[in-house]
Protein backbone atom coordinates (compact mmCIF):
# COMPACT_ATOMS: atom_id res chain seq x y z
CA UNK A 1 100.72 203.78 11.67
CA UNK A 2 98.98 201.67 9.31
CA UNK A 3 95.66 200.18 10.01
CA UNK A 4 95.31 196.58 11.23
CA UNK A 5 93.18 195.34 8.37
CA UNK A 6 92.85 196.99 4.92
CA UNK A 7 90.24 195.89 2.27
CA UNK A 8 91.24 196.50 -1.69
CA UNK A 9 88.27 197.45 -3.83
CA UNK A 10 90.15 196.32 -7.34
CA UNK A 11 93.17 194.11 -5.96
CA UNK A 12 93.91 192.78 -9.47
CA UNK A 13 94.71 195.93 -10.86
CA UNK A 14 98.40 196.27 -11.74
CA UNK A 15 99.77 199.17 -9.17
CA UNK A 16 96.82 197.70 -6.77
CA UNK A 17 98.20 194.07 -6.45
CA UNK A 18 101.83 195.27 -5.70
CA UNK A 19 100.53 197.86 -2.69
CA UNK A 20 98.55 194.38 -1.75
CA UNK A 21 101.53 192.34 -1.31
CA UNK A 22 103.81 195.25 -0.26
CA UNK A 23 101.17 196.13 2.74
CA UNK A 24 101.02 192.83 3.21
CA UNK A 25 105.14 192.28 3.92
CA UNK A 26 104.42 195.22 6.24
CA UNK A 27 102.35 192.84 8.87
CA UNK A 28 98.83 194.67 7.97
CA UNK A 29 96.03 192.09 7.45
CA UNK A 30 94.78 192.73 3.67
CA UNK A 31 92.07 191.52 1.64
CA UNK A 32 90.62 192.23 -1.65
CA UNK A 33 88.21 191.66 -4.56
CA UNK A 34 87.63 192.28 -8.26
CA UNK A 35 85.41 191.22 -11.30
CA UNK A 36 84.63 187.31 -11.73
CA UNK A 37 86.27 187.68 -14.82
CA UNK A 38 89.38 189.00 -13.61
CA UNK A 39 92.04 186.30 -14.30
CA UNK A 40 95.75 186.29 -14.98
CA UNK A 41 98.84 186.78 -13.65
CA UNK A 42 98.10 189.56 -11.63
CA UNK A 43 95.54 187.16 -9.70
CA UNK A 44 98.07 183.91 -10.09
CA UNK A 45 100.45 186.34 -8.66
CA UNK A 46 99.06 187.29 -5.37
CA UNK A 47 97.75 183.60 -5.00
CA UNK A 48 101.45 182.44 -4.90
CA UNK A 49 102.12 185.40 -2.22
CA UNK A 50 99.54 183.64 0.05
CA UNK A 51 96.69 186.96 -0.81
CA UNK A 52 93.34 185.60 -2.27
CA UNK A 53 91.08 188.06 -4.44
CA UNK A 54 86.98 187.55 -3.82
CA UNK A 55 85.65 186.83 -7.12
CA UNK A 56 82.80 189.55 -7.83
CA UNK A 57 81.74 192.19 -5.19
CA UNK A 58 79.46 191.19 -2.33
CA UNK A 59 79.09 193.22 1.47
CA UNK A 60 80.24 189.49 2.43
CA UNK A 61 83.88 190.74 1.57
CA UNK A 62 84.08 193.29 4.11
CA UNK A 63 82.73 190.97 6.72
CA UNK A 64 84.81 191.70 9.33
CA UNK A 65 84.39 195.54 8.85
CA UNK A 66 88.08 196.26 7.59
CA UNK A 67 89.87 199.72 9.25
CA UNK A 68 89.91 200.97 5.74
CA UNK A 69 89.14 200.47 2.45
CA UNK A 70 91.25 201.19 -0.82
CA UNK A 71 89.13 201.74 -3.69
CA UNK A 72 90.21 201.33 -7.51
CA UNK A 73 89.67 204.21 -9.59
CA UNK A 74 87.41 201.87 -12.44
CA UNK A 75 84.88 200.63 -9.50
CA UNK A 76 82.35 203.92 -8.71
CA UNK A 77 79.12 203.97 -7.71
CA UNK A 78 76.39 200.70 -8.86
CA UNK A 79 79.61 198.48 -7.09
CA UNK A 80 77.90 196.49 -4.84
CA UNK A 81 80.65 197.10 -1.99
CA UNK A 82 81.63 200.75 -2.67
CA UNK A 83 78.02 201.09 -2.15
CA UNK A 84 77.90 199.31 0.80
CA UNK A 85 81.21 201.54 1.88
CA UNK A 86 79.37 204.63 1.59
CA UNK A 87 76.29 203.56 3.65
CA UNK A 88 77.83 201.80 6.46
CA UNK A 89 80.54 205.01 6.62
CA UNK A 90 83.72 202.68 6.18
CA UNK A 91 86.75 205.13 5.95
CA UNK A 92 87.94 204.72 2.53
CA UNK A 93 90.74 206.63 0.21
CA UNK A 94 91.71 205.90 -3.49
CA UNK A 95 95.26 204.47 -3.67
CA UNK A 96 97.16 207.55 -4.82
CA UNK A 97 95.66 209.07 -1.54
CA UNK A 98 96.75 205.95 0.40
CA UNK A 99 100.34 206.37 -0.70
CA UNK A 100 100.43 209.97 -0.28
CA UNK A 101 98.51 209.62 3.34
CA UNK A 102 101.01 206.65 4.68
CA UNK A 103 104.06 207.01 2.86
CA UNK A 104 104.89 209.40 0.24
CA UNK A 105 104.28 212.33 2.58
CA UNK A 106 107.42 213.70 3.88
CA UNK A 107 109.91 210.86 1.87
CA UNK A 108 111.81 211.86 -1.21
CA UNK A 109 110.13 211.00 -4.27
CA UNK A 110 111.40 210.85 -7.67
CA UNK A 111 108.30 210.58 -10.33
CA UNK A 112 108.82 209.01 -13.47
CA UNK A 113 106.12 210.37 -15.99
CA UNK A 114 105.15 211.45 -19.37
CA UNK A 115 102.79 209.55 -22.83
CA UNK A 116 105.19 206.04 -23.48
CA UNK A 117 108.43 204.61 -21.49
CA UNK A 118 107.70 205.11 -17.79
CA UNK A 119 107.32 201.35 -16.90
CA UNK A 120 110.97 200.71 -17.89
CA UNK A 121 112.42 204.11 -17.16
CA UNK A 122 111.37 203.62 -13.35
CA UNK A 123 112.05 200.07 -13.14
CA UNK A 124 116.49 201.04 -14.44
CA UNK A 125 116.24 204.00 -12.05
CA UNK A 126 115.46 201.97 -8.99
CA UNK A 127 118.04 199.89 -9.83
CA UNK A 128 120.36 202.10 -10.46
CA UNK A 129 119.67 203.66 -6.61
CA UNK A 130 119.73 199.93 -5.62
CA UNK A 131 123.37 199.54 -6.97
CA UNK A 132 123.90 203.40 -5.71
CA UNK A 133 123.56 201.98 -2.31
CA UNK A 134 120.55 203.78 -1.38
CA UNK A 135 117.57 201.32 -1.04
CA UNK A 136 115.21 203.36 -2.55
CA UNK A 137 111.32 202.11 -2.28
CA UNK A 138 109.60 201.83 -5.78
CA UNK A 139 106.60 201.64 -7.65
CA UNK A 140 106.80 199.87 -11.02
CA UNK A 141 103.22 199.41 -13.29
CA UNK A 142 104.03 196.24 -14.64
CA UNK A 143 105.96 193.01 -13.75
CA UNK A 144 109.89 193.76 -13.56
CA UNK A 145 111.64 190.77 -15.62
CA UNK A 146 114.24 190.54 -12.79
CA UNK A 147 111.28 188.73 -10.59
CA UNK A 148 111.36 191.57 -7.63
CA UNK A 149 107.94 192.69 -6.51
CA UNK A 150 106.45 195.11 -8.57
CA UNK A 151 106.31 197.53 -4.96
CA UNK A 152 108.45 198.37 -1.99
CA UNK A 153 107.24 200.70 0.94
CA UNK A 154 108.48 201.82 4.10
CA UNK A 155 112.02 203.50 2.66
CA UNK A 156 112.76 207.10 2.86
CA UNK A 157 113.28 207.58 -0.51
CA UNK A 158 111.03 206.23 -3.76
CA UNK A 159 111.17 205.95 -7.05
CA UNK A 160 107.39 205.99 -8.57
CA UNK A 161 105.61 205.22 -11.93
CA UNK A 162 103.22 208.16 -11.93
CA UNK A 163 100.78 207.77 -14.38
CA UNK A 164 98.04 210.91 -15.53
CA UNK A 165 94.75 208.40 -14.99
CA UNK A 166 92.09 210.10 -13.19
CA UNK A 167 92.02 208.95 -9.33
CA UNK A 168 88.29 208.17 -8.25
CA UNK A 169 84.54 207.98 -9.79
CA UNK A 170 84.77 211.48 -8.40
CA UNK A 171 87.89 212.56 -8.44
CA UNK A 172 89.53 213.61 -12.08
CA UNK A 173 92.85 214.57 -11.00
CA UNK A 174 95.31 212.88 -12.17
CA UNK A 175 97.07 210.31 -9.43
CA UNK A 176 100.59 211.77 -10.17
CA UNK A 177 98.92 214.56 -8.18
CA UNK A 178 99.40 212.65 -4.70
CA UNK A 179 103.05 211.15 -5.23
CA UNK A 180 104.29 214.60 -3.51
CA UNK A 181 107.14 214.90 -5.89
CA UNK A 182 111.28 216.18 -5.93
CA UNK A 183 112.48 215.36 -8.75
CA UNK A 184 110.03 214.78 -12.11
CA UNK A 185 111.19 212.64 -15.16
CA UNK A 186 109.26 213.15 -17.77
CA UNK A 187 110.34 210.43 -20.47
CA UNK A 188 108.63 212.32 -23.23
CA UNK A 189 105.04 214.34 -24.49
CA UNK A 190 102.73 213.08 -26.69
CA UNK A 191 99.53 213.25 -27.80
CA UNK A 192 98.00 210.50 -26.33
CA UNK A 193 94.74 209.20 -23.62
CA UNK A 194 92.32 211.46 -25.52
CA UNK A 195 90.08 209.83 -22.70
CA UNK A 196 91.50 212.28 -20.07
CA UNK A 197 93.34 214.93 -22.56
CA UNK A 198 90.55 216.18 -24.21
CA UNK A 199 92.37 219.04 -25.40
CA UNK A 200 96.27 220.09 -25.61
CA UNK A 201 95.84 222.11 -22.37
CA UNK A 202 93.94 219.31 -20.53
CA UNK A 203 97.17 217.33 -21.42
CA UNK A 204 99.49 220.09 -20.44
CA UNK A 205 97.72 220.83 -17.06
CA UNK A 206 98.53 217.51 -15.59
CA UNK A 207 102.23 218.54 -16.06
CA UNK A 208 102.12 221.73 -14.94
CA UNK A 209 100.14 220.69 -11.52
CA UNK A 210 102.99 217.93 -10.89
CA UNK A 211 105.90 220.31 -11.99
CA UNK A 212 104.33 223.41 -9.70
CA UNK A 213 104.94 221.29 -6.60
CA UNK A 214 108.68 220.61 -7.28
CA UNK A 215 110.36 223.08 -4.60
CA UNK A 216 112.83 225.39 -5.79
CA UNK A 217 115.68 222.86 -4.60
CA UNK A 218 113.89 219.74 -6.51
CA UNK A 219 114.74 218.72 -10.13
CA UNK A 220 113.02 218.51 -13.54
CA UNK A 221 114.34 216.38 -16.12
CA UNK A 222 112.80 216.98 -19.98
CA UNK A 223 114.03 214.01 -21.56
CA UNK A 224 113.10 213.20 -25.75
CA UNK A 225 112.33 216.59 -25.86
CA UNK A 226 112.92 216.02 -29.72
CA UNK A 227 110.04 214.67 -30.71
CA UNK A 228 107.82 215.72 -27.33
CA UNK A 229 104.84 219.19 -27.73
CA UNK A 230 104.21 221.23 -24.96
CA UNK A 231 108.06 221.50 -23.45
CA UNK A 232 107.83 225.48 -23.49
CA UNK A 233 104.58 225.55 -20.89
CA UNK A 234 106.27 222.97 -18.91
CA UNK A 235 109.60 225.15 -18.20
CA UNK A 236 107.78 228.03 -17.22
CA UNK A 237 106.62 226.97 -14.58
CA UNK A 238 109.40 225.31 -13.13
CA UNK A 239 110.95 227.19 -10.08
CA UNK A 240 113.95 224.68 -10.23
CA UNK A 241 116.86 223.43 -11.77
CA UNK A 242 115.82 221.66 -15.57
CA UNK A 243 118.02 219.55 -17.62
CA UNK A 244 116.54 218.48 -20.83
CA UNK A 245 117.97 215.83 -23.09
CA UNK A 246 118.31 215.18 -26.67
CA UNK A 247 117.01 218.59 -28.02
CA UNK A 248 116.36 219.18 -31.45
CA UNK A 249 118.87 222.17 -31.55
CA UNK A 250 121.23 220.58 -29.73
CA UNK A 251 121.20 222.19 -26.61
CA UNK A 252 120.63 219.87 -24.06
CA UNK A 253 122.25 216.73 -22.66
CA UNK A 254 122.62 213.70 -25.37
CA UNK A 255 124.08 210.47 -25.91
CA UNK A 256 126.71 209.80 -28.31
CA UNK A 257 127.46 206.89 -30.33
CA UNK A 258 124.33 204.84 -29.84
CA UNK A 259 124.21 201.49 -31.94
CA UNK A 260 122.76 198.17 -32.19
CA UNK A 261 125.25 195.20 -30.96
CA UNK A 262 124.97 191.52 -29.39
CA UNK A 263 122.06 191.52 -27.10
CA UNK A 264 121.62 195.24 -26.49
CA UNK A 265 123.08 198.54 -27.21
CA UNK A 266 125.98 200.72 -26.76
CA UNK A 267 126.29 204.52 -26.23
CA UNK A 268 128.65 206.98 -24.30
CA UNK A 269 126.99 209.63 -22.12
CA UNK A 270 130.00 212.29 -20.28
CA UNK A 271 132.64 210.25 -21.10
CA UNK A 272 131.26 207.25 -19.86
CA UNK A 273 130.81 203.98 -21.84
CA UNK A 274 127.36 202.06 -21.19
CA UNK A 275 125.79 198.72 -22.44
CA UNK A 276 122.44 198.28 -21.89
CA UNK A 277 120.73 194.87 -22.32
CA UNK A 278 117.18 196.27 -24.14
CA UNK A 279 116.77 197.80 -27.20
CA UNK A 280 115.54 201.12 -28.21
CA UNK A 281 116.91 204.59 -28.39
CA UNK A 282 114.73 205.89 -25.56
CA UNK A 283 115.60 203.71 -23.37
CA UNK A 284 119.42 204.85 -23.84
């Protein structure tokens, strides 16, 4: 059961502001705050949906003492109320561990990672569950187009944006780590963050950890493995069924016939015909 009142350290973060609102459609009290300068849509956003973000950090916004706290992984120690979190012994998890704790433990989870294309990759596949008929719950980093909320909770099944960002001040796992995974996407593997992949196996290692908690019955799916590094490591230690798609030797799964036409693109994938209204190979 959720608490009664949750307080969000970082509300106008972008996965942070759609758990607000999602939390919020679940009848928990929330409340939240962020840096003065913190403006835009994400703020706009949560205004509209009736949730007001405390401009700057003060103990004043966690008076009433909230249940919990939710603390964004960019605000550490020197924050005026994770400091004041610590000292007055205010139970308080990162969000990954929040998701995991409440409602990604025991669900079915399909993770959509990897360096570029996750935001719209996760965004079609809930859809296409929506349209499937089977109400998934989702996680999307970034504002869909279609106007849904970015977040949905409380299904048995989720699709989630899982990105490799380190989870708390002193935590540097990557959040992926807590979305408790059964089938991984991974859109593609680049060189990229050199923030958190300091080195090639850095990089690697937060694939492996996701992929080595896939059970044997779960999926991988290796997708631009064309142009993508690393995809060798990543099978071996997968102890379940992978598909990959669009090798360079031909191998794997592909799409045929891709072009350009009228507002989108066309291609054919096992003898069916598809039109998709965004450009861009990957995205087929």
């Amino acid at each position: 059961m959720l608490p009664d009142h949750i307080h969000f350290i970082g509300g106008c973060g972008r996965a942070m502001s759609g758990v607000m609102v999602a939390v919020a459609d679940l009848g928990v009290r929330v409340s939240g705050s962020d840096s003065e300068n913190t403006y835009g849509s994400a703020r706009h956003w949560l205004a509209k949906k009736g949730i007001i973000i405390s401009p700057g950090f003060s103990s004043r916004n966690l008076d009433p003492l909230p249940d919990l706290v939710v603390i964004g992984r960019q605000h550490g120690r020197g924050n005026t109320e994770v400091e004041y979190v610590l000292e007055r012994r205010i139970p308080y998890l990162s969000l990954p561990e929040f998701l995991c704790f409440y409602f990604l433990n025991g669900s079915r989870n399909i993770l959509v990672t990897g360096s570029k294309g996750k935001t719209t990759t996760t965004a079609m596949l809930a859809k296409i569950l929506e349209s499937a008929g089977l109400a998934p719950g989702y996680m999307i980093g970034g504002m869909p187009r279609s106007g849904i909320d970015p977040v949905k909770l409380g299904r048995s099944t989720y699709v989630l944006e899982a990105d490799d960002y380190s989870t708390l001040w002193w935590n540097d796992n990557p959040k992926a780590l807590y979305c408790r995974p059964e089938v991984v996407v991974l859109c593609n593997s680049f060189n990229d963050h050199p923030e958190h992949h300091t080195t090639k196996d850095v990089r690697l290692r937060h694939f492996t950890a996701l992929i080595e908690q896939l059970p044997k019955s779960g999926l991988l799916v290796l997708a631009d493995c064309k142009n993508s590094i690393g995809l060798d490591r990543l099978m071996e230690v997968a102890r379940c069924q992978v598909r990959t798609v669009d090798t360079a030797d031909g191998s794997g799964e592909a799409i045929q016939g891709y072009k350009n036409v009228e507002n989108g693109v066309v291609f054919e994938w096992n003898d069916a015909k598809f039109f998709l209204e965004a450009q861009g190979y990957m995205n087929a």
